[in-house]
C-alpha atoms as a PDB file:
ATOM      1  CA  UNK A   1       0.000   0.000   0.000  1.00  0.00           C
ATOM      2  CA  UNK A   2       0.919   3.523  -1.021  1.00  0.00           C
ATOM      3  CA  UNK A   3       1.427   6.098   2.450  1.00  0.00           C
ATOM      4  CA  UNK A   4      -0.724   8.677   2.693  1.00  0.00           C
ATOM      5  CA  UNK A   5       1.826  11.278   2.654  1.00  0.00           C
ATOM      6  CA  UNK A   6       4.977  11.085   0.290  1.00  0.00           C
ATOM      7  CA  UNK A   7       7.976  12.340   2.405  1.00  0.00           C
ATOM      8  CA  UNK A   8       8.415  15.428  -0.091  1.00  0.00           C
ATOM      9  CA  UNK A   9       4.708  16.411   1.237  1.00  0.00           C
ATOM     10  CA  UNK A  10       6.069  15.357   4.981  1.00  0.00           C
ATOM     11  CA  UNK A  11       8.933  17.781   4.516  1.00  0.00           C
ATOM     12  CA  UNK A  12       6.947  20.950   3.428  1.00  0.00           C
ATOM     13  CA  UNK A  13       4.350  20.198   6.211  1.00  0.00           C
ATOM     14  CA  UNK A  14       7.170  20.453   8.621  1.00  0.00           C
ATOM     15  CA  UNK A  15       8.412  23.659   7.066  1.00  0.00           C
ATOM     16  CA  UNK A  16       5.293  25.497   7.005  1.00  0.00           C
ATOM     17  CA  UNK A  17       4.490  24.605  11.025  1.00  0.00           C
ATOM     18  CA  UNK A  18       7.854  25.294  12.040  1.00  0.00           C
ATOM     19  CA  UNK A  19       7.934  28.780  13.720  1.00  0.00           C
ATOM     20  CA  UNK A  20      11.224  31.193  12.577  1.00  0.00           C
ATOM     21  CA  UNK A  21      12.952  33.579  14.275  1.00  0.00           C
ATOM     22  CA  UNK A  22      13.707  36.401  12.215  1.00  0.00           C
ATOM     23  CA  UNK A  23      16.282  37.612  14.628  1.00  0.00           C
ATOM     24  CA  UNK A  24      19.086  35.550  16.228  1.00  0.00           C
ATOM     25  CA  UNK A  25      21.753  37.615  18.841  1.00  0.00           C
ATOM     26  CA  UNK A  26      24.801  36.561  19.810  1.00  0.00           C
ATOM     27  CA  UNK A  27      26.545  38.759  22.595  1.00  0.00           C
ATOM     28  CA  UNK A  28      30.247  39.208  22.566  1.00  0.00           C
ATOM     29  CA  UNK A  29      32.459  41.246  24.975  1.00  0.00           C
ATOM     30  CA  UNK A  30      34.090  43.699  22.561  1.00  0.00           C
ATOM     31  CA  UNK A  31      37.473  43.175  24.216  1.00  0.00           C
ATOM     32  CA  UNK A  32      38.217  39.235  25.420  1.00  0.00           C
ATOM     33  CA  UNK A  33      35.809  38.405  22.585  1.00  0.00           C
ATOM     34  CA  UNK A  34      34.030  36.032  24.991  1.00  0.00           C
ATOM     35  CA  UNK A  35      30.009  35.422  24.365  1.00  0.00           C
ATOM     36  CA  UNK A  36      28.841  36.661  27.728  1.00  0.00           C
ATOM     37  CA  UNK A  37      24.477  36.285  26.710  1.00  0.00           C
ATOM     38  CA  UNK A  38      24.176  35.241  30.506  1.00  0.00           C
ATOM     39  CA  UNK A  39      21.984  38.462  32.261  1.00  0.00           C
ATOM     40  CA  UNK A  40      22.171  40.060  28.689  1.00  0.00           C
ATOM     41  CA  UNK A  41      18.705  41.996  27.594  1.00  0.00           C
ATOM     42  CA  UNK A  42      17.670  42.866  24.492  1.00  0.00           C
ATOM     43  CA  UNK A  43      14.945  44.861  22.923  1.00  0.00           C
ATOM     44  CA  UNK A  44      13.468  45.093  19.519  1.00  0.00           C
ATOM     45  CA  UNK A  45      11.232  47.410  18.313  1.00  0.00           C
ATOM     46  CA  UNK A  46       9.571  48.111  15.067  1.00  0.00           C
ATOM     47  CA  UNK A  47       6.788  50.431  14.693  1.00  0.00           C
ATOM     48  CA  UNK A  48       4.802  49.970  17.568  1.00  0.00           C
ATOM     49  CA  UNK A  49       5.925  46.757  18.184  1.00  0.00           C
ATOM     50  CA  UNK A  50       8.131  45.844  21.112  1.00  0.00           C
ATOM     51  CA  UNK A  51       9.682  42.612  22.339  1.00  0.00           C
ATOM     52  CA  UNK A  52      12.148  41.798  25.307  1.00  0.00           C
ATOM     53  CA  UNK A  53      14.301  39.141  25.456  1.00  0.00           C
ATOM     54  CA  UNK A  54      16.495  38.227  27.869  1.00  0.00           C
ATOM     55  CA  UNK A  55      19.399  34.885  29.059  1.00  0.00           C
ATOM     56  CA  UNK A  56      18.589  35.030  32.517  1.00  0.00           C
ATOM     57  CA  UNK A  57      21.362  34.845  35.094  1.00  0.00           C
ATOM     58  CA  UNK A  58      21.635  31.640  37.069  1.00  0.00           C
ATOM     59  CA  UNK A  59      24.650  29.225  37.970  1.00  0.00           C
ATOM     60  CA  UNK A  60      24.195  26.685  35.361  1.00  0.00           C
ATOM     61  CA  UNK A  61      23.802  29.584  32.793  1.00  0.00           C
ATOM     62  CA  UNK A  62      25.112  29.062  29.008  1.00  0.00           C
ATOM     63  CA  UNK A  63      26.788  32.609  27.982  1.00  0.00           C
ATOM     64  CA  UNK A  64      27.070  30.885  23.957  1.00  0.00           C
ATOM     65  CA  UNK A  65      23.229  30.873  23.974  1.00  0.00           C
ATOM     66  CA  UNK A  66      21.427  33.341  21.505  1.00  0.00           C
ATOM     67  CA  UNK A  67      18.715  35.161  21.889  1.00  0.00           C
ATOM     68  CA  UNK A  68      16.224  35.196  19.044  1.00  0.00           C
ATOM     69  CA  UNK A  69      12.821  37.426  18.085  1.00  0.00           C
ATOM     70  CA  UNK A  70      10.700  38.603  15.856  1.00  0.00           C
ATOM     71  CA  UNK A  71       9.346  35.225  15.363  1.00  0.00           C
ATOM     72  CA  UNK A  72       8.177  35.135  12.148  1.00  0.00           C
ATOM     73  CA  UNK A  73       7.713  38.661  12.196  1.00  0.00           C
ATOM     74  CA  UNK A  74       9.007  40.772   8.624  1.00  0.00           C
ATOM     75  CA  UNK A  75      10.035  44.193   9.618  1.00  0.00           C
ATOM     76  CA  UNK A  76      12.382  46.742  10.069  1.00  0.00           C
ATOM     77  CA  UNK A  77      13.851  46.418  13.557  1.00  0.00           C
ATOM     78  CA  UNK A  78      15.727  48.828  16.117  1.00  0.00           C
ATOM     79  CA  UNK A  79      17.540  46.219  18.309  1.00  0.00           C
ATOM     80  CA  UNK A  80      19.276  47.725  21.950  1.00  0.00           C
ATOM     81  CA  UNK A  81      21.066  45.149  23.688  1.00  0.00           C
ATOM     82  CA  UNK A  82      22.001  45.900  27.482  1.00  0.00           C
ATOM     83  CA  UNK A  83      24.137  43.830  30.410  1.00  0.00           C
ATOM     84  CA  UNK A  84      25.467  45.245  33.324  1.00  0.00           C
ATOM     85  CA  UNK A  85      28.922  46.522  33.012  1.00  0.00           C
ATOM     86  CA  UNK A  86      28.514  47.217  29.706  1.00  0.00           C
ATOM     87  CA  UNK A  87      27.819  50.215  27.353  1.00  0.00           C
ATOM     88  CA  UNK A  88      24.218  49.868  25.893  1.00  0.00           C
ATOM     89  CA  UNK A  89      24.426  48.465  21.954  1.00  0.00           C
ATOM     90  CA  UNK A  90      22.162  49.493  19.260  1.00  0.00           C
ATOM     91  CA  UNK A  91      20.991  48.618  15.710  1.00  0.00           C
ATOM     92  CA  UNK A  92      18.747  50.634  13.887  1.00  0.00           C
ATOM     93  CA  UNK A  93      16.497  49.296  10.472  1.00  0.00           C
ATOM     94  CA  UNK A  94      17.551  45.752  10.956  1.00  0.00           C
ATOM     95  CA  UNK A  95      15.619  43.941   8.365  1.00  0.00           C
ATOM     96  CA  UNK A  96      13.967  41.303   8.279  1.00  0.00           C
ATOM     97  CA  UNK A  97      12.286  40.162   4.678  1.00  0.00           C
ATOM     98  CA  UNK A  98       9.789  37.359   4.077  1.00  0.00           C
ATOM     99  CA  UNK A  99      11.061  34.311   2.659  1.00  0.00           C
ATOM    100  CA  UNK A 100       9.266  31.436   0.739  1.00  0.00           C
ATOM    101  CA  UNK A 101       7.802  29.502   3.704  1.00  0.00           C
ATOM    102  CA  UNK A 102       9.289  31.602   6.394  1.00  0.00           C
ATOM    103  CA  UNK A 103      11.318  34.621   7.215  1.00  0.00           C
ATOM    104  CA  UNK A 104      14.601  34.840   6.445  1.00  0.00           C
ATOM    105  CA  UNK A 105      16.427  34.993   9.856  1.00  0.00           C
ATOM    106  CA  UNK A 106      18.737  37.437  10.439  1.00  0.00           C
ATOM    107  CA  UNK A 107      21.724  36.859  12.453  1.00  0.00           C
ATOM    108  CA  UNK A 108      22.847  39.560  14.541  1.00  0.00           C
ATOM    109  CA  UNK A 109      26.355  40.092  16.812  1.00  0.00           C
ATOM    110  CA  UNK A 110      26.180  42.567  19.245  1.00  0.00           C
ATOM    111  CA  UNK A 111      29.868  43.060  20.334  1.00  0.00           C
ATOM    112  CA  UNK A 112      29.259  44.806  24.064  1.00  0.00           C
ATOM    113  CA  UNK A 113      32.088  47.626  25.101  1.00  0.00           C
ATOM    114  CA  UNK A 114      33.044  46.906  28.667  1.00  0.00           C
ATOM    115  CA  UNK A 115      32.740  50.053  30.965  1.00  0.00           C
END
């Protein structure tokens, strides 16, 4: 007997539920060159859209871990990224376009100057 779905058809169902981010961060300290996302905050904002997202803090904390947005959300975005003992980081118009199924994610490094 034939399946009911051919894996091609399998593949594009799993495409089309899959949920995008069109904005991945990766913090870096400007100076050691370190990721340091651990306690790191960031904002985006388009329009009057606005989204925080945040690696919180805690002892088992992985500092390589990005933070994505915008899921599946086309736009142009104004990212601020913010730590403590840091300077604040900004991007202004980051875009993000549609794609064929999805958005097309945008990868993002926001290299943090140390106070």
């Amino acid at each position: 007997s034939t399946p009911l779905y051919s894996s091609a058809a399998s593949d594009v169902y799993k495409r089309q539920t899959e949920v995008i981010p069109g904005i991945a961060i990766t913090v870096i300290d400007d100076v050691t060159e370190a990721p340091i996302s651990c306690g790191a905050t960031a904002i985006l904002q388009e329009s009057s859209y606005e989204e925080e997202l945040t690696n919180p803090e805690s002892s088992d904390c992985d500092s390589t871990t990005m933070l994505f947005g915008a899921l599946e959300r086309q736009g142009f975005y104004n990212i601020t990224v913010q730590k403590e003992g840091y300077e604040y980081w900004y991007a202004y118009d980051v875009e993000v376009a549609e794609g064929l199924c999805h958005v097309e994610q945008v990868e993002v490094e926001a290299r943090l100057i140390p106070l």
